[in-house]
Protein backbone atom coordinates (compact mmCIF):
# COMPACT_ATOMS: atom_id res chain seq x y z
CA UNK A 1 142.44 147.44 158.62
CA UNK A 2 145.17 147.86 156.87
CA UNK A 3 146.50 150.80 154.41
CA UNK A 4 149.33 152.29 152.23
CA UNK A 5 150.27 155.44 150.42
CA UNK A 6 151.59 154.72 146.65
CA UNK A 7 154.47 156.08 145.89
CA UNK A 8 155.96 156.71 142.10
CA UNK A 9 159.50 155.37 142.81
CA UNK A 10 160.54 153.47 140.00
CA UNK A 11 160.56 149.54 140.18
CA UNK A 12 158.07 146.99 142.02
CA UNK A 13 157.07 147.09 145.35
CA UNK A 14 154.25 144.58 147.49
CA UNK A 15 152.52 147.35 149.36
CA UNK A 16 149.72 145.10 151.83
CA UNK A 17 148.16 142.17 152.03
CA UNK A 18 146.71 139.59 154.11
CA UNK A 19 146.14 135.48 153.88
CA UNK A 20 143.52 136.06 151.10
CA UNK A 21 145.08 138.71 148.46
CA UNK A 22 147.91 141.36 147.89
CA UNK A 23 148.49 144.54 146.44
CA UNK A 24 151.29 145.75 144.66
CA UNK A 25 152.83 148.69 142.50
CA UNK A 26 154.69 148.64 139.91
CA UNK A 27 156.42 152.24 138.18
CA UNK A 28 157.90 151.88 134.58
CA UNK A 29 160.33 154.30 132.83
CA UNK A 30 159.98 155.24 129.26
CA UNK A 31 160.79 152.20 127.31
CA UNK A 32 160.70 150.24 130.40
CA UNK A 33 159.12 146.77 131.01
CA UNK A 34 158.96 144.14 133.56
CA UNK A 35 158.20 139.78 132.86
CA UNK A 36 158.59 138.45 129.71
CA UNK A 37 157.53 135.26 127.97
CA UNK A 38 158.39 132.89 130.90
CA UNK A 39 156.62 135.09 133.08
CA UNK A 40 153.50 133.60 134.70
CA UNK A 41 151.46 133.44 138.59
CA UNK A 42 150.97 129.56 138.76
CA UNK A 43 149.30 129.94 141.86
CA UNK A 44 147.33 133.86 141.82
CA UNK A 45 145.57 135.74 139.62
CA UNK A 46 146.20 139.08 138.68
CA UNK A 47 144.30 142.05 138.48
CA UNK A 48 146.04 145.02 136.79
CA UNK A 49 144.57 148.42 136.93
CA UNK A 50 146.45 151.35 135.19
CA UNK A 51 147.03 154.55 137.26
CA UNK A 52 149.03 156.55 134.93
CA UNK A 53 150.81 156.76 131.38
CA UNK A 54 150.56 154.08 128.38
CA UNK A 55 151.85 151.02 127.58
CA UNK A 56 151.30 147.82 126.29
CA UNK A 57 150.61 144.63 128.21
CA UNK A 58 151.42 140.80 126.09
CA UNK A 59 149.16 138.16 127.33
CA UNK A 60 150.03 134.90 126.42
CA UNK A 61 151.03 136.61 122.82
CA UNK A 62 148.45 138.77 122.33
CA UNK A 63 148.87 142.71 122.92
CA UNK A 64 146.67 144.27 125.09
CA UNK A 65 146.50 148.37 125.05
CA UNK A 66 147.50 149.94 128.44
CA UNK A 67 146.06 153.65 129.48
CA UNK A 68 144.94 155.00 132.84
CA UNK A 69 141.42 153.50 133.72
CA UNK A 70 142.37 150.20 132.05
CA UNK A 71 142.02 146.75 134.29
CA UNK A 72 143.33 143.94 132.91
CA UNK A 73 142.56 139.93 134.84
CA UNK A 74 145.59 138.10 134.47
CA UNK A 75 144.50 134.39 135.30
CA UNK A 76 146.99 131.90 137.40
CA UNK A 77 149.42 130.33 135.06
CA UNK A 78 149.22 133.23 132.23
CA UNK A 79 152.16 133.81 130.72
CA UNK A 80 152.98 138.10 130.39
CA UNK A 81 154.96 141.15 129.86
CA UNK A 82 154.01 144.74 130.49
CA UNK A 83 156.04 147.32 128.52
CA UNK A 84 155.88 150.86 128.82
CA UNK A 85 155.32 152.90 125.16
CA UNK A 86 154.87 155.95 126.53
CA UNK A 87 157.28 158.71 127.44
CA UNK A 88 156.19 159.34 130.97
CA UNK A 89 156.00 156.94 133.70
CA UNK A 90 153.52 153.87 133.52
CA UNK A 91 151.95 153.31 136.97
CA UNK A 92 149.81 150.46 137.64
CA UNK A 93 148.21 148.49 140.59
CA UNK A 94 148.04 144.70 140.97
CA UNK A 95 145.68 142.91 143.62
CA UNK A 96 146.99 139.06 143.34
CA UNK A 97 144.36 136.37 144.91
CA UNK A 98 146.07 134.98 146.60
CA UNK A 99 149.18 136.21 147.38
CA UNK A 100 151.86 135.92 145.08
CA UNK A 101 154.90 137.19 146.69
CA UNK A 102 156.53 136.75 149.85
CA UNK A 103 158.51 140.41 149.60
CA UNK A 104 159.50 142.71 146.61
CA UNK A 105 161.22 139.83 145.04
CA UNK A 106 160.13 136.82 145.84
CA UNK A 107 157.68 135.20 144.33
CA UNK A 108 155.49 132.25 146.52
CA UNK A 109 155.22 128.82 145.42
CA UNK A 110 151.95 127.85 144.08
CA UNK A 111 148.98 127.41 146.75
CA UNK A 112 151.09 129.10 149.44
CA UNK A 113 150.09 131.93 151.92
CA UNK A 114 152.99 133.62 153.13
């Protein structure tokens, strides 16, 4: 078993994982955002669940309201952007299956564990 205590630093951060999927959180600022129109999982899909705050997340062009409770499935090879609209911290959750990052910054190629 394996566990982790989120945190609300600001920024992105893989928290645990295994061969099969990985979680990790992600802490906006006010006006803050993170991928853009190039950004895309060619090998994992996404699942976003909001913790805190509102936002907006673009999904292959089309806006997507962000508040706490929302879940969003971002599917392999969708291209997105989450923005923060709010003026208090957006905190989310991701699970990827299967992993999509080696550490905090690097992303893995497609089909790759680790």
């Amino acid at each position: 078993m394996k566990s982790d205590q989120l945190t609300s630093r600001p920024g992105f951060r893989v928290s645990i994982g295994n061969t099969r999927s990985q979680a990790a959180v992600m802490v906006l600022a006010a006006g803050g955002k993170e991928g853009g129109p190039d950004n895309l999982h060619q090998g994992a899909d996404q699942w976003l669940l909001v913790v805190e705050g509102s936002g907006v997340a673009i999904i292959n062009g089309h806006k997507r309201p962000l508040k706490p409770g929302k879940i969003l499935l971002i599917e392999a090879g969708d291209r997105h952007e989450i923005r923060n609209t709010g003026r208090t911290l957006l905190k989310t959750v991701s699970v990827y299956a299967p992993p999509a990052y080696r550490d905090d910054e690097n992303e893995l190629p497609a089909g790759r564990n680790r």
